[in-house]
Protein backbone atom coordinates (compact mmCIF):
# COMPACT_ATOMS: atom_id res chain seq x y z
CA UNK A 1 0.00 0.00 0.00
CA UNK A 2 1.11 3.16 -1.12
CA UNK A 3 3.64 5.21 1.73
CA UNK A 4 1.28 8.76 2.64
CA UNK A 5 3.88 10.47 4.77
CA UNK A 6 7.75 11.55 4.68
CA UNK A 7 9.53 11.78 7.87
CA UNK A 8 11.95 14.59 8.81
CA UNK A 9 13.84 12.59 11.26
CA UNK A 10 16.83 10.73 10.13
CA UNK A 11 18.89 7.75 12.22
CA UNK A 12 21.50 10.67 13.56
CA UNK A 13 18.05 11.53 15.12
CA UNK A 14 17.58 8.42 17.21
CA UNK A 15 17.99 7.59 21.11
CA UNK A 16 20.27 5.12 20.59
CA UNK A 17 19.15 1.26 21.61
CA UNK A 18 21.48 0.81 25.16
CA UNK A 19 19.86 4.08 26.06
CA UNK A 20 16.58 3.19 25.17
CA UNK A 21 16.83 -0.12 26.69
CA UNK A 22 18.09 1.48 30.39
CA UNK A 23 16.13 4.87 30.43
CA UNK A 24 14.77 4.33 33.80
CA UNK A 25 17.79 2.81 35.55
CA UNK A 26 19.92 5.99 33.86
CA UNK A 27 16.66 8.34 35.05
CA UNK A 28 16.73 6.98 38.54
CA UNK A 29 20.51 6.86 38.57
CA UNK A 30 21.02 9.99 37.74
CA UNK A 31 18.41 11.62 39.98
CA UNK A 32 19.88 10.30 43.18
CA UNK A 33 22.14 7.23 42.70
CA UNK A 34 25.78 8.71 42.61
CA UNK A 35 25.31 9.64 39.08
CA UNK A 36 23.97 12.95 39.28
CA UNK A 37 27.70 14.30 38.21
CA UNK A 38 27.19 12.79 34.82
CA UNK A 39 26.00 15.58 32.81
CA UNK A 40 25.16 16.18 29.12
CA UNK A 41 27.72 12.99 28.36
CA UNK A 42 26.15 9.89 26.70
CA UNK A 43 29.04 7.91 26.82
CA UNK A 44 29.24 8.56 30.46
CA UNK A 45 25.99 7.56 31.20
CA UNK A 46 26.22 4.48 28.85
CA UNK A 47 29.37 3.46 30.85
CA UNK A 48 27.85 4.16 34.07
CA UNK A 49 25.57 1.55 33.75
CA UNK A 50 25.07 -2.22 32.32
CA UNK A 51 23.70 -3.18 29.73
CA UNK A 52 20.61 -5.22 30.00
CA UNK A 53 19.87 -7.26 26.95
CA UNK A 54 17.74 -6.36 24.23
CA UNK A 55 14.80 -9.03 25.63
CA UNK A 56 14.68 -6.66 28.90
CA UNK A 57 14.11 -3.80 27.05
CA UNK A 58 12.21 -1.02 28.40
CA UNK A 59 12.22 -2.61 31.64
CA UNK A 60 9.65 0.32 33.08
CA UNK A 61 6.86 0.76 30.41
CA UNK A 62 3.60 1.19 32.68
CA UNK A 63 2.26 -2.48 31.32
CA UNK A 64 0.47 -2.46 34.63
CA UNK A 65 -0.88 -6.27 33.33
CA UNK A 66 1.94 -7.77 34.64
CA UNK A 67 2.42 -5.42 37.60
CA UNK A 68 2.85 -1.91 38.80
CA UNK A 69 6.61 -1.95 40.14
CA UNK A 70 8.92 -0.97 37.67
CA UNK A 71 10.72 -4.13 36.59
CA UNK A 72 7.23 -6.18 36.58
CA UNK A 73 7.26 -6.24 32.79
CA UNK A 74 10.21 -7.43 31.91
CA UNK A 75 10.28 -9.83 34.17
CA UNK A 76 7.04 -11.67 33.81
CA UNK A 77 6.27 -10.48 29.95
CA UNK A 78 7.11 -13.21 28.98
CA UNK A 79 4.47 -15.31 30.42
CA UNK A 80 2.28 -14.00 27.76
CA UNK A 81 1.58 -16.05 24.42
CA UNK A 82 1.80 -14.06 21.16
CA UNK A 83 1.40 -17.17 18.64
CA UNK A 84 -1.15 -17.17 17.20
CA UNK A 85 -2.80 -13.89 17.18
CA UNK A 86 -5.83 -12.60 16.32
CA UNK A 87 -7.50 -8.90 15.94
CA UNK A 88 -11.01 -8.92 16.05
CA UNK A 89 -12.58 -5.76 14.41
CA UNK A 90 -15.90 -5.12 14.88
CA UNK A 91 -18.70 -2.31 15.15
CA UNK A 92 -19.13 -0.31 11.89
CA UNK A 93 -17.09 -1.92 9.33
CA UNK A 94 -18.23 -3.72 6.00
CA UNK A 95 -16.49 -6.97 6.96
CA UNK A 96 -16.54 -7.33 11.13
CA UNK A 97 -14.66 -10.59 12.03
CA UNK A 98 -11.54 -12.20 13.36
CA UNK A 99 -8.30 -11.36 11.66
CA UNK A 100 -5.26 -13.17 12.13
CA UNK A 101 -1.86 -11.60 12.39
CA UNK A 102 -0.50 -13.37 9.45
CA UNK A 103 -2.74 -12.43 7.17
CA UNK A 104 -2.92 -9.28 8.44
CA UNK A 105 0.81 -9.04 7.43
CA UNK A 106 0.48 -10.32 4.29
CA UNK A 107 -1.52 -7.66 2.90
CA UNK A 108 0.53 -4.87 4.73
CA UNK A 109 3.95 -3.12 3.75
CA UNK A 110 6.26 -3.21 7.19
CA UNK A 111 8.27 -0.12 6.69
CA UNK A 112 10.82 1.88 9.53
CA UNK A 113 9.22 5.24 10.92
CA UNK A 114 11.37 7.16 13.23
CA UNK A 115 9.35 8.98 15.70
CA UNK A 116 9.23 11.06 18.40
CA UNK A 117 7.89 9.65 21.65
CA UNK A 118 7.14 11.45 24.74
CA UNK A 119 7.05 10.62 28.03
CA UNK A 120 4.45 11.65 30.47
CA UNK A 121 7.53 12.21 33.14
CA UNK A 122 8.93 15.24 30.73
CA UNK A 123 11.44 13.02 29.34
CA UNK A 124 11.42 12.34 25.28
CA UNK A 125 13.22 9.72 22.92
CA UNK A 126 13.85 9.30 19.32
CA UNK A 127 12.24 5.46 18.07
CA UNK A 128 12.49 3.93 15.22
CA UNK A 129 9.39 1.80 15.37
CA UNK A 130 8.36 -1.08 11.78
CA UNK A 131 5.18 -1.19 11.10
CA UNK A 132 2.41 0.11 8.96
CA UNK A 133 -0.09 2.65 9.27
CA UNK A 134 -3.63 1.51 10.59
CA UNK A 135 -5.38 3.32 8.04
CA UNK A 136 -4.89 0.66 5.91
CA UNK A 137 -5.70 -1.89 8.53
CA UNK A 138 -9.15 0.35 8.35
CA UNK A 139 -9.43 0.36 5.21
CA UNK A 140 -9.29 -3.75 4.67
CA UNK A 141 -12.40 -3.85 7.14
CA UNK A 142 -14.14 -0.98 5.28
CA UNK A 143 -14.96 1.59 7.65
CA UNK A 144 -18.84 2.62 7.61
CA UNK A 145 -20.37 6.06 6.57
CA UNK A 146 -20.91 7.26 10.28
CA UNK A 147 -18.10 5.88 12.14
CA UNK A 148 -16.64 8.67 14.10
CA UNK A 149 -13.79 6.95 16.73
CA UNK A 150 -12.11 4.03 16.88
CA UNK A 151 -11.78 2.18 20.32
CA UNK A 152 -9.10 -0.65 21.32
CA UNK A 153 -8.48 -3.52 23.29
CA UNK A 154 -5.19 -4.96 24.83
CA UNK A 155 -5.21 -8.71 25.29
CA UNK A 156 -6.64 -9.56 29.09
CA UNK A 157 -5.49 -13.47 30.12
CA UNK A 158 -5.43 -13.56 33.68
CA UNK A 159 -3.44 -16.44 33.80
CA UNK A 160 -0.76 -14.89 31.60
CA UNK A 161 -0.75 -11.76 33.09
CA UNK A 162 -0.54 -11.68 37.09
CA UNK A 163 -1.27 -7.92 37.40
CA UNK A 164 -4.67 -8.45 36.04
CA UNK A 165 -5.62 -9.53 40.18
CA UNK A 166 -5.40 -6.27 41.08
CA UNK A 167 -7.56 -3.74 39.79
CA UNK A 168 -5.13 -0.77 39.42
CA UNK A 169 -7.71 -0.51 36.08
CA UNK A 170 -10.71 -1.31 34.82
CA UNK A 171 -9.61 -4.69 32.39
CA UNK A 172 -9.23 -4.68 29.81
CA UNK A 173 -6.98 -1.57 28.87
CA UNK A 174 -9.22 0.30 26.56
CA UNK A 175 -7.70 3.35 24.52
CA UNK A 176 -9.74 5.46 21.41
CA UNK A 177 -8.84 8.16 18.41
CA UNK A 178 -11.48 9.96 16.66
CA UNK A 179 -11.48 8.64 13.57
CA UNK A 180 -9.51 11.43 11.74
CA UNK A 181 -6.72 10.65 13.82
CA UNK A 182 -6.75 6.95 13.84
CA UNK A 183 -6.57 7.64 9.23
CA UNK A 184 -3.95 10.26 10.06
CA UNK A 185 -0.78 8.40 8.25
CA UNK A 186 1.16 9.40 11.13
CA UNK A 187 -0.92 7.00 13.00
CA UNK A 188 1.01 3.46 13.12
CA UNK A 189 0.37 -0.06 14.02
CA UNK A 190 3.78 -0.86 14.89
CA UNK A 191 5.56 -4.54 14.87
CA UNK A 192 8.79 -3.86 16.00
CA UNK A 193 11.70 -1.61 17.29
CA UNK A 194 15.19 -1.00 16.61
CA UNK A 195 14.60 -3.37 13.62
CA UNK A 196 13.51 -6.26 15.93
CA UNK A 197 10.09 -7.95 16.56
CA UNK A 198 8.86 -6.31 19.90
CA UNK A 199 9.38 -7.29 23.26
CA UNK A 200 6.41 -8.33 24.93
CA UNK A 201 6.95 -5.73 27.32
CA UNK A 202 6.51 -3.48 24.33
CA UNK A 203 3.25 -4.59 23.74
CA UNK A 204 4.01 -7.57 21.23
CA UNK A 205 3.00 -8.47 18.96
CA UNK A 206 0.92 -5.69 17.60
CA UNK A 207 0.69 -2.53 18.99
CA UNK A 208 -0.07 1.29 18.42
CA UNK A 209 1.94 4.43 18.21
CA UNK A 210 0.67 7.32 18.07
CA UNK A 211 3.41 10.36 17.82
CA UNK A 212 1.79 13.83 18.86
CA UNK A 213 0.12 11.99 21.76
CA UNK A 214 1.54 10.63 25.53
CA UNK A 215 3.24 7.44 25.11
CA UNK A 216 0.20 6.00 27.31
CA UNK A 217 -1.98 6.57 24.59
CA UNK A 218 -0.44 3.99 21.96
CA UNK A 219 -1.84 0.71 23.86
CA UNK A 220 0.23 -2.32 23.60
CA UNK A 221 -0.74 -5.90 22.45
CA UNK A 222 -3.75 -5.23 20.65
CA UNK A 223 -6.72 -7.64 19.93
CA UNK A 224 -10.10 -5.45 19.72
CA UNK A 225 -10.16 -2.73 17.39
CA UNK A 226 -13.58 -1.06 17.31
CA UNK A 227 -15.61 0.96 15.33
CA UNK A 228 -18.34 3.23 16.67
CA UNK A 229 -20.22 6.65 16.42
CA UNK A 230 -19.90 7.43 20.12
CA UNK A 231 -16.70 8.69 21.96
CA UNK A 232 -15.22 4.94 23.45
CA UNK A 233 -14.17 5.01 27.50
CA UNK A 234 -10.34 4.90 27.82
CA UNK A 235 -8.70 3.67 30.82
CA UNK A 236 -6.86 6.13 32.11
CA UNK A 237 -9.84 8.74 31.62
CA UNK A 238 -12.05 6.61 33.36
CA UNK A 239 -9.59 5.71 36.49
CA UNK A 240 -8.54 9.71 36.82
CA UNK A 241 -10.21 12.50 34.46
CA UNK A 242 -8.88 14.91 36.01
CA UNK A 243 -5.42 14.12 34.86
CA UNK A 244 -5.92 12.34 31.76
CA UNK A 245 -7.97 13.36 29.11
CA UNK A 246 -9.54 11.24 25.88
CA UNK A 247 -7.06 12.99 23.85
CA UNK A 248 -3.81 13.41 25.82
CA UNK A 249 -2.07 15.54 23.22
CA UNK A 250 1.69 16.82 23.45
CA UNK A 251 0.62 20.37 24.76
CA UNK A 252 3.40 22.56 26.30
CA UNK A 253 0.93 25.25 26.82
CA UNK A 254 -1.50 22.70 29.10
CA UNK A 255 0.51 21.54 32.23
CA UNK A 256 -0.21 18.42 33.93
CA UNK A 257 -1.98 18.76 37.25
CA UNK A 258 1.31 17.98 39.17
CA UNK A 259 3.98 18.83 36.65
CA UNK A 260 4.79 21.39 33.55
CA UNK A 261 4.38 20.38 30.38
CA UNK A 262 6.34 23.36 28.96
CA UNK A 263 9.84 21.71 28.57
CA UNK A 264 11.81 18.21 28.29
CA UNK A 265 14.76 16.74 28.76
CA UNK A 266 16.09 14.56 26.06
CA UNK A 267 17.34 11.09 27.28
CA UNK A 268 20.99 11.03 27.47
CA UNK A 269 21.98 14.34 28.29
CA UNK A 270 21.75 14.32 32.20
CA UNK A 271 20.19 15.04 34.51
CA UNK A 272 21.64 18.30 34.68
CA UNK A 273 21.29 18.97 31.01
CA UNK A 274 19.48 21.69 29.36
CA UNK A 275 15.98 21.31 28.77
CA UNK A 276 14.29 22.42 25.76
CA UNK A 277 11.00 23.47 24.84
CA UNK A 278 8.70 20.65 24.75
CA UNK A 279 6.80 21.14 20.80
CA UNK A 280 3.50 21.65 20.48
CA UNK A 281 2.02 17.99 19.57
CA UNK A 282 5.34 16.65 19.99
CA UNK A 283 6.97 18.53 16.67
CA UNK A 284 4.27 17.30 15.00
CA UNK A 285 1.99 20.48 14.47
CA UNK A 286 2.75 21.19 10.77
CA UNK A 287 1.26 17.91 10.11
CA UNK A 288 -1.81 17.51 12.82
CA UNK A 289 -3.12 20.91 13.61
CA UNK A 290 -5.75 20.84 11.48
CA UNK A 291 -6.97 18.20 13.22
CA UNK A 292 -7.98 20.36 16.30
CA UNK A 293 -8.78 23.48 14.45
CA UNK A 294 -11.69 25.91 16.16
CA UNK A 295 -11.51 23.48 19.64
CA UNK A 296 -10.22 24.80 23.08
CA UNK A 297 -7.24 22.05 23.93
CA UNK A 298 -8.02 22.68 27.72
CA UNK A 299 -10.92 21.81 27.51
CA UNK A 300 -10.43 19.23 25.45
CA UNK A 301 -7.26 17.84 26.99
């Protein structure tokens, strides 16, 4: 399927992979570990610290169905089967039904995307994330004259996921887009990082990313996608409104009830490194502006 979008960013732009991997060991290190004199020195930073391997990966990544404590992904992630797969789309498409990864795949064009990716913490990476943009997932159901957002589902197996016996959330973890940005071809259905399959503490096998939007926002391990005419609950909305809205858009000019939103720090530089300005929609407003045009973004959050 034909490519609808050129990036800007280039592989000079990305975080690179050891980084990625230990972002929260190097944030909490640096903070108040003994590293705090590392400043603005990657290499310093890298040497600092070990290595995990690739398969630990974004050891902290909020997949609160495996736990809450920080290293509860990575280390029970793996409990989780991703073969076979499934995505059942449903609601107001021409042809509702089961899909299975594979074919899926076959129909689809897995190409890189680097991207910028945001933290909710103020802290902000470079990704290169494969995949393919869910448009044309859409498009192979055939979305309905009507359909106005597009809910999702992460896998919820109990038995595979021990986090699921406490109800931190409402399960299963629910996310939406309006229906403009879910087409959007920044929008991605991503398959892999750092030109691997993801981690299943990445959200394997399937998950979304969603660029000018909090990280939380592109759900992980994905096997409900939804059409509807009606605004879909999302999980963090419904556990704390007041904190996270439907659309949870990069916004320097809207803080965060118990933080600024109005600059970053790029992972890597310290924790004494300059911040910049954080971009309105994540550097993304050239391209999704228009989305929002005539609406108050306090309001609508």
């Amino acid at each position: 399927m034909a490519r609808r979008w050129t990036n800007d960013l280039t592989r000079a732009d990305i975080t690179p992979e050891n980084l990625f991997v230990n972002r929260r060991q190097i944030m909490a290190g640096l903070a108040g570990a003994g590293l705090a004199g590392l400043v603005g020195n990657t290499a310093q930073a890298q040497e600092a610290l070990e290595p995990n391997s690739f398969e630990d990966i974004a050891s902290y990544c909020n997949f609160y169905e495996f736990g809450t404590g920080k290293g509860d992904p990575s280390q029970y992630a793996h409990l989780m089967t991703t073969e076979p797969w499934s995505v059942k789309i449903d609601g107001m498409v021409d042809k509702p039904g089961d899909y299975a990864l594979e074919d899926i795949l076959s129909e689809m064009t897995i190409e890189e995307r680097i991207y910028r990716f945001r933290c909710v913490e103020a802290w902000s990476m470079v990704v290169p994330w494969n995949g393919f943009e869910l448009a044309d997932l859409l498009q192979m159901a055939g979305v309905q004259e009507g359909a106005k957002y597009v809910s999702f589902e992460t896998l919820y197996r109990p038995a595979e996921m021990p986090g699921t016996a406490v109800p931190v959330l409402e399960w299963p973890y629910r996310e939406g887009l309006r229906l403009d940005e879910a087409m959007h071809p920044l929008t991605l259905m991503a398959t892999g990082l750092y030109g691997k399959p993801l981690p299943n503490q990445n959200g394997a096998p399937l998950r979304l990313v969603v660029p000018w939007k909090y990280g939380f926002k592109s759900i992980k391990s994905i096997v409900r996608i939804t059409l509807s005419d009606q605004e879909p609950p999302t999980s963090w909305n419904m556990a704390n409104p007041r904190e996270y809205g439907f659309y949870s858009n990069v916004n320097p000019n809207v803080n965060h009830p118990r933080w600024s939103q109005a600059s970053e720090r790029p992972l890597g530089g310290g924790i004494f490194a300059k911040r910049k300005p954080t971009l309105m929609f994540n550097g993304y407003e050239e391209e999704v502006a228009s989305l929002y045009e005539g609406m108050d973004l306090r309001e609508f959050f």
